[in-house]
C-alpha atoms as a PDB file:
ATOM      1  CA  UNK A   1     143.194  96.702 113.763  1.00  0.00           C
ATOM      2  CA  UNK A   2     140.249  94.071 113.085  1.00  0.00           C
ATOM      3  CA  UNK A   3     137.812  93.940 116.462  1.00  0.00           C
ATOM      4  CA  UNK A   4     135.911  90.662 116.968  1.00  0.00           C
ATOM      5  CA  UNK A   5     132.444  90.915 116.919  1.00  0.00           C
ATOM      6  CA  UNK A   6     129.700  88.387 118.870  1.00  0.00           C
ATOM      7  CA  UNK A   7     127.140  87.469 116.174  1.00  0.00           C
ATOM      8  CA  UNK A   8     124.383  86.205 118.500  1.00  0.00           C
ATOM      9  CA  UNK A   9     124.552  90.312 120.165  1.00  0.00           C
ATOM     10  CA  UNK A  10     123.537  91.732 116.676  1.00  0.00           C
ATOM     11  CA  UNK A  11     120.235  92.733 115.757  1.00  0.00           C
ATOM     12  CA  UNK A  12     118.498  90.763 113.139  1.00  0.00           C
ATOM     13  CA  UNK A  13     119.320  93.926 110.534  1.00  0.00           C
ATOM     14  CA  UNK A  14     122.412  94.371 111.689  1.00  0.00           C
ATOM     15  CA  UNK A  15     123.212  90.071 110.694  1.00  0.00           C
ATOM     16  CA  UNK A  16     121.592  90.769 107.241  1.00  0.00           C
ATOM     17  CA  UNK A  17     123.853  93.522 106.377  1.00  0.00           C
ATOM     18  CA  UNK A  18     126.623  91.814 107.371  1.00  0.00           C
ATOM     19  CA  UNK A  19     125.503  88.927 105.469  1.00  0.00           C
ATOM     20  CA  UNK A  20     125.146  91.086 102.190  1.00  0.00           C
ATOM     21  CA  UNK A  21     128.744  92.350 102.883  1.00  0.00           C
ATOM     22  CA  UNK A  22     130.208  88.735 103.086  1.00  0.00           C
ATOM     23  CA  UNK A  23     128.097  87.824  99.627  1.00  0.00           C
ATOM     24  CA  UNK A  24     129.928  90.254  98.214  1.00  0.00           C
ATOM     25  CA  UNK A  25     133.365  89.387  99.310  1.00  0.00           C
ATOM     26  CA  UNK A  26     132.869  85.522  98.546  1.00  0.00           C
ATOM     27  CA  UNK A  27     132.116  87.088  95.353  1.00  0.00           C
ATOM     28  CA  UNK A  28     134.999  89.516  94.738  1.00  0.00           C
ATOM     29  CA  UNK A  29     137.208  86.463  96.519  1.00  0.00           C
ATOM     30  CA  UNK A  30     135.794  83.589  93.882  1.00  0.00           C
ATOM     31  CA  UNK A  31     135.602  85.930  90.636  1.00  0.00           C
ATOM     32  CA  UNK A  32     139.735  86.678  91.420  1.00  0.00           C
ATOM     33  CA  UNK A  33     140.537  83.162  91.915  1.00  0.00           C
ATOM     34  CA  UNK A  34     138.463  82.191  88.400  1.00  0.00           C
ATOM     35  CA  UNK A  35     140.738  84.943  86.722  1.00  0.00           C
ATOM     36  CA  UNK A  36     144.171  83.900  88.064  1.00  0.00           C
ATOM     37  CA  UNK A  37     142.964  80.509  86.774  1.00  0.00           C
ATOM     38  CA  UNK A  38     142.158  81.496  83.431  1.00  0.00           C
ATOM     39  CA  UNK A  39     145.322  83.452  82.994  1.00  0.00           C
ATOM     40  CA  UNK A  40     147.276  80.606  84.742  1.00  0.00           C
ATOM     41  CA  UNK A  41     145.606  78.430  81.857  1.00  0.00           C
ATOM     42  CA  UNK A  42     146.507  80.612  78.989  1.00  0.00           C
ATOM     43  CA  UNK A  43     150.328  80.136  79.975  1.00  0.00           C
ATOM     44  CA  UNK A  44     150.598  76.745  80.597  1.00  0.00           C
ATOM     45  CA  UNK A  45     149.034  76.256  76.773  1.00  0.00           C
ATOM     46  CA  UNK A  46     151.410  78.760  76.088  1.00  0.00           C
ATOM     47  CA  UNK A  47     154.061  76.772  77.500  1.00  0.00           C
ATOM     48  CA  UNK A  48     152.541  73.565  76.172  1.00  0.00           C
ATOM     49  CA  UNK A  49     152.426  74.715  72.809  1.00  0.00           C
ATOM     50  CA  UNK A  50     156.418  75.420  72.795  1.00  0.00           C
ATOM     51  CA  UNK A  51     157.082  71.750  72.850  1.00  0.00           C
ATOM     52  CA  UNK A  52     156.020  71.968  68.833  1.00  0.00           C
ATOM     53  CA  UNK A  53     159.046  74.330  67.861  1.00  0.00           C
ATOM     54  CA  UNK A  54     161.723  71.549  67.365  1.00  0.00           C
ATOM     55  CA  UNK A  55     163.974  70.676  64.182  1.00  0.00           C
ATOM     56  CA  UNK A  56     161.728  68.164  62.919  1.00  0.00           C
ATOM     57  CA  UNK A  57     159.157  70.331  62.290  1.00  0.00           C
ATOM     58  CA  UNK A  58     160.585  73.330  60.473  1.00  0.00           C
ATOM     59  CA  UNK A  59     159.455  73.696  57.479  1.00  0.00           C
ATOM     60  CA  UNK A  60     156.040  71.997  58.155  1.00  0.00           C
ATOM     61  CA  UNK A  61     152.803  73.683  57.181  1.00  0.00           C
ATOM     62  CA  UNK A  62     150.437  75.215  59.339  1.00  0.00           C
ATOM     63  CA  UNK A  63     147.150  77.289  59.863  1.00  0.00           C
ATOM     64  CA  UNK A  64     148.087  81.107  61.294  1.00  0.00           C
ATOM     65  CA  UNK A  65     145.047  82.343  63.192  1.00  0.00           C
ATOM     66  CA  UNK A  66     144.153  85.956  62.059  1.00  0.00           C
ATOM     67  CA  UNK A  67     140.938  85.659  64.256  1.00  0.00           C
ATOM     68  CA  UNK A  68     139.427  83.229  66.433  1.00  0.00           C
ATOM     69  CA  UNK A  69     137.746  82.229  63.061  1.00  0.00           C
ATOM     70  CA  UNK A  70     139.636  83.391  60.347  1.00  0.00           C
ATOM     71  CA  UNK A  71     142.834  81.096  59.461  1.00  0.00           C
ATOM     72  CA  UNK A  72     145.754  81.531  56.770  1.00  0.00           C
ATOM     73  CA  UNK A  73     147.873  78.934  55.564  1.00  0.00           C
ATOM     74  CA  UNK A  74     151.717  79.597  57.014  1.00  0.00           C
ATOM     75  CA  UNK A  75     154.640  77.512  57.103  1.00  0.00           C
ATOM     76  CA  UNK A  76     157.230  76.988  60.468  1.00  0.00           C
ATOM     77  CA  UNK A  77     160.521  78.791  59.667  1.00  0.00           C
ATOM     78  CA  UNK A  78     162.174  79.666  63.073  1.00  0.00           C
ATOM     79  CA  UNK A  79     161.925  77.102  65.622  1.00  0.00           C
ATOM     80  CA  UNK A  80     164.416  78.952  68.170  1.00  0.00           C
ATOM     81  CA  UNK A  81     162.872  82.160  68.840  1.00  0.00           C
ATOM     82  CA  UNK A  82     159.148  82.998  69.554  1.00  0.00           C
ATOM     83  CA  UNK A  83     157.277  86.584  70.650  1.00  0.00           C
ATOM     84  CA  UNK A  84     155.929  86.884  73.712  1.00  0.00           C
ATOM     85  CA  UNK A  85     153.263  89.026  74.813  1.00  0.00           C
ATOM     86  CA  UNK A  86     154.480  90.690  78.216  1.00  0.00           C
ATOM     87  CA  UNK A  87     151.226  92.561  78.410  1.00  0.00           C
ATOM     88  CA  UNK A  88     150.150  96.109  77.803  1.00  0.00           C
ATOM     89  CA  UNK A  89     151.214  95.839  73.560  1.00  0.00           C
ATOM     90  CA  UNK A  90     154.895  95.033  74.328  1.00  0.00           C
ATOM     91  CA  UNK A  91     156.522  91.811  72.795  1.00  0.00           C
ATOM     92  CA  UNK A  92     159.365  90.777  73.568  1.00  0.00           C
ATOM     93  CA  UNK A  93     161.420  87.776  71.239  1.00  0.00           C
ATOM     94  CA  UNK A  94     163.053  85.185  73.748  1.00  0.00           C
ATOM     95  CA  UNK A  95     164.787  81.325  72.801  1.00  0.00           C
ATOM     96  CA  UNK A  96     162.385  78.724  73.211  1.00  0.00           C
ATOM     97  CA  UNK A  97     164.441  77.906  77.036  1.00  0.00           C
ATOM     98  CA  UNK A  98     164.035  81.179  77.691  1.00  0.00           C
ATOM     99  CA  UNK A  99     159.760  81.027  76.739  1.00  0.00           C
ATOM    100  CA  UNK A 100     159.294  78.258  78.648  1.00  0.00           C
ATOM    101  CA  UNK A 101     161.896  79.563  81.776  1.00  0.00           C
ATOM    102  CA  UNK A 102     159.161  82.611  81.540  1.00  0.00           C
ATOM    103  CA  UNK A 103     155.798  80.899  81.187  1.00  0.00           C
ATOM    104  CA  UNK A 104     157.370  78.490  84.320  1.00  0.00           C
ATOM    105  CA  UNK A 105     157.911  81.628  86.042  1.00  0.00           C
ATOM    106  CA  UNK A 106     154.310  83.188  85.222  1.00  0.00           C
ATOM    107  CA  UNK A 107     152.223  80.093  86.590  1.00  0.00           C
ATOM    108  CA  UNK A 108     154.466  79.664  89.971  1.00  0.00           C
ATOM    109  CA  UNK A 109     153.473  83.260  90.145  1.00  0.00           C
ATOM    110  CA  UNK A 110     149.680  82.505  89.367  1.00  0.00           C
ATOM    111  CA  UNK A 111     149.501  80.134  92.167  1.00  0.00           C
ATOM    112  CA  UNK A 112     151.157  81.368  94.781  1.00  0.00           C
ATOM    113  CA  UNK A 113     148.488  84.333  94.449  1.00  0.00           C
ATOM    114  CA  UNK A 114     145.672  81.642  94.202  1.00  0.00           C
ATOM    115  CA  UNK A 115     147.199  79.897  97.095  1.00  0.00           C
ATOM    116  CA  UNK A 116     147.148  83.115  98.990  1.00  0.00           C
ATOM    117  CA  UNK A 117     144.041  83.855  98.415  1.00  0.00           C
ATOM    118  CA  UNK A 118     142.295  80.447  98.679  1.00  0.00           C
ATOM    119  CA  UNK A 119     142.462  80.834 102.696  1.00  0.00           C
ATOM    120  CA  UNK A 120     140.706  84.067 102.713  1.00  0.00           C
ATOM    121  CA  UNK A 121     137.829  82.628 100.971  1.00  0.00           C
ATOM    122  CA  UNK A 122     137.620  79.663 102.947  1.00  0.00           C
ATOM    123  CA  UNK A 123     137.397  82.082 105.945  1.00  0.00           C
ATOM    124  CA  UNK A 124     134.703  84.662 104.672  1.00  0.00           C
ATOM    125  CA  UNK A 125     132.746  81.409 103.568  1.00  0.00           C
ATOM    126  CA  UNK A 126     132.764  79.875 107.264  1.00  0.00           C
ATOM    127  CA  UNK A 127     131.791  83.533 108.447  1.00  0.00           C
ATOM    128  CA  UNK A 128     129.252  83.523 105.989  1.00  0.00           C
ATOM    129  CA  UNK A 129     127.785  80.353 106.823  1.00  0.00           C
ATOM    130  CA  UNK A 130     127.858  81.286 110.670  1.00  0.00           C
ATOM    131  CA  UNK A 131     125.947  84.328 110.012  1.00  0.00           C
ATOM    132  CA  UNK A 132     123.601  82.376 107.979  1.00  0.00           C
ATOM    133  CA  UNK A 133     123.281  79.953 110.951  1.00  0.00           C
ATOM    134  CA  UNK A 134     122.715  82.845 113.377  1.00  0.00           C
ATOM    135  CA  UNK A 135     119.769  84.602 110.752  1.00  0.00           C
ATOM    136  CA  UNK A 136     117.908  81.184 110.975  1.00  0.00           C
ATOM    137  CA  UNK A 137     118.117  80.772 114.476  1.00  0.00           C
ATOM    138  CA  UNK A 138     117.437  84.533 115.342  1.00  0.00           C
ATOM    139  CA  UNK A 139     114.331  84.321 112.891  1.00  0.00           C
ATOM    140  CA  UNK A 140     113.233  80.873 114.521  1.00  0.00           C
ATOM    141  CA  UNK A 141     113.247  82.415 118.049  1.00  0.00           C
ATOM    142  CA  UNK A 142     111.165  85.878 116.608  1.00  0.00           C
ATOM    143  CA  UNK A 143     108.719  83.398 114.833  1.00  0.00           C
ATOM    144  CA  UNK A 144     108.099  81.071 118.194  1.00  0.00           C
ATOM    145  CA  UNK A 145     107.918  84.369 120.035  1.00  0.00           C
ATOM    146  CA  UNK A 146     104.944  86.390 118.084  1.00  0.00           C
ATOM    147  CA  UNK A 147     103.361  82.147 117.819  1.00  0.00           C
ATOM    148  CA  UNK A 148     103.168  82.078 121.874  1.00  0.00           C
ATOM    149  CA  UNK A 149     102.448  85.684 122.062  1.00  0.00           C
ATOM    150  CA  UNK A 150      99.319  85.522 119.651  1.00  0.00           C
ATOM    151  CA  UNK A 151      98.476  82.274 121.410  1.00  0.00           C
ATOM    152  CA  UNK A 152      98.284  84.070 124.639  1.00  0.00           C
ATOM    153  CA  UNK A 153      95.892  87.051 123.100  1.00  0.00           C
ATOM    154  CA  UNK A 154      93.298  85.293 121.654  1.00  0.00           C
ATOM    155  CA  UNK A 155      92.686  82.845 124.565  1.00  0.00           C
END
């Protein structure tokens, strides 16, 4: 169970580690968001791309990537069935309904996890920002203080 914690009670080092800690959840929170979203990209290109495989164009020519550089010349033969890349090495051949049924499927997924997550970065940013708020002011108030203190000395 999470306890609540007053900010303006903690010591100056105390506010800078927990500062550090919420960098680096903001960080872990963005950097899982920016993968879900490149993943979530890759499948709706995926899903995209399986509007090509129709009738009309079996039988056209095309370029089959061997690298991200390195193209062969190919031609489309089966528009009904594709190979899909379920992760870990495993393929698995589905209808082109079926392909797009799974890469639907895949980036509902995707967001739902982005959507989940989204809040708990909004959060950890307003703590952040709070605790940033709180540094400044506490720094502020130990800057006036040693000012009117060394004021007081040397008169």
């Amino acid at each position: 169970m999470a306890q609540t914690v007053n900010i303006a009670e903690l010591p100056l080092p105390q506010l800078e580690v927990l500062k550090s800690q919420l960098d680096q959840e903001v960080e872990f929170l963005t950097s899982s968001i920016t993968q879900l979203k490149v993943v979530q990209t890759k499948y709706v290109e995926a899903k995209d791309c399986l509007n090509v495989l129709n009738k009309n164009n079996e039988g056209k020519e095309l370029l089959v990537p061997l690298t991200s550089s390195m193209y062969v010349p190919g031609a489309l033969h089966d528009v009904e069935t594709v190979l899909i890349d379920v992760g870990t090495g495993y393929y698995v051949e589905k209808n082109v309904t079926d392909a797009k049924d799974f890469f639907k499927r895949k980036i509902e997924f995707l967001t739902k996890q982005i959507e989940k997550i989204q809040p708990a970065l909004q959060e950890k940013h307003a703590m952040k920002q709070a605790v940033m708020e709180m540094l400044t002011l506490k720094i502020q108030q130990l800057t006036a203080v040693g000012a009117s203190q060394s004021g007081t000395t040397t008169a």
